[in-house]
Protein backbone atom coordinates (compact mmCIF):
# COMPACT_ATOMS: atom_id res chain seq x y z
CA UNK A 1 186.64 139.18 52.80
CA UNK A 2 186.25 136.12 50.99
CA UNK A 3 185.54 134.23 54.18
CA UNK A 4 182.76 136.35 55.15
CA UNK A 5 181.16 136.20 51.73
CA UNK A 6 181.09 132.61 52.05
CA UNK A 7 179.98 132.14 55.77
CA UNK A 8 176.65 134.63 54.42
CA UNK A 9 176.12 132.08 50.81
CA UNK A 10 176.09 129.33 53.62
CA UNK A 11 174.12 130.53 56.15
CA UNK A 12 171.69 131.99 52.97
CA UNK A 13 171.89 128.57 51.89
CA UNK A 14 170.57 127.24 55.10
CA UNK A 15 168.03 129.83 55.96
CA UNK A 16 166.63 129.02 52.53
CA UNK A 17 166.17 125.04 53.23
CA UNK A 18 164.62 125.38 56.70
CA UNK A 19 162.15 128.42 54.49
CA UNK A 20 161.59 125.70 52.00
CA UNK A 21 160.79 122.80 54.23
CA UNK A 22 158.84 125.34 56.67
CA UNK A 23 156.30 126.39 53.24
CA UNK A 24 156.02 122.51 52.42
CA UNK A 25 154.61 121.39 55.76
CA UNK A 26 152.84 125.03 56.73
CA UNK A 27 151.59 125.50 53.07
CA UNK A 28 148.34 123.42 52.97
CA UNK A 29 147.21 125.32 55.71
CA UNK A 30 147.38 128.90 53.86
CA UNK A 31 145.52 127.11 51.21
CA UNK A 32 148.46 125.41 48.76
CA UNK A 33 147.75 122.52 47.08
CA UNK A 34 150.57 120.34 46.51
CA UNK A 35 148.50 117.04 45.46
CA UNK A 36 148.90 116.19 41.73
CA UNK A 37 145.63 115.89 39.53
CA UNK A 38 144.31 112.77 39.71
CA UNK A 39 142.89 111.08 36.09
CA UNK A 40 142.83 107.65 35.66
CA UNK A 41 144.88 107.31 32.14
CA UNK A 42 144.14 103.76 30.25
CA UNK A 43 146.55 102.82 27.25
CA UNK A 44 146.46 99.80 25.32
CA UNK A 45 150.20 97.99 25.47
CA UNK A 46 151.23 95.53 23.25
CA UNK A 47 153.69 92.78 23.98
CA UNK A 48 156.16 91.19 21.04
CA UNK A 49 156.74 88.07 22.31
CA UNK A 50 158.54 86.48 19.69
């Protein structure tokens, strides 16, 4: 019993990566947008350089 139950996590486990890797190449063609927002972000650093 236990065997079973862990031969159907692991083949879950599987079927879930190829689903996950499938929807990240196939996605931007249903119309997902993966791409972060771009902004350009200035901020003053200063240096202690004693």
């Amino acid at each position: 019993m236990a065997g079973r139950l862990l031969k159907f996590i692991v083949y879950l486990a599987v079927l879930g990566g190829v689903a996950l890797v499938a929807f990240a190449y196939l996605g931007p063609w249903f119309g997902a947008d993966f791409s972060p927002p771009r902004s350009e972000i200035r901020q003053p650093v200063v240096l202690d350089a004693d």
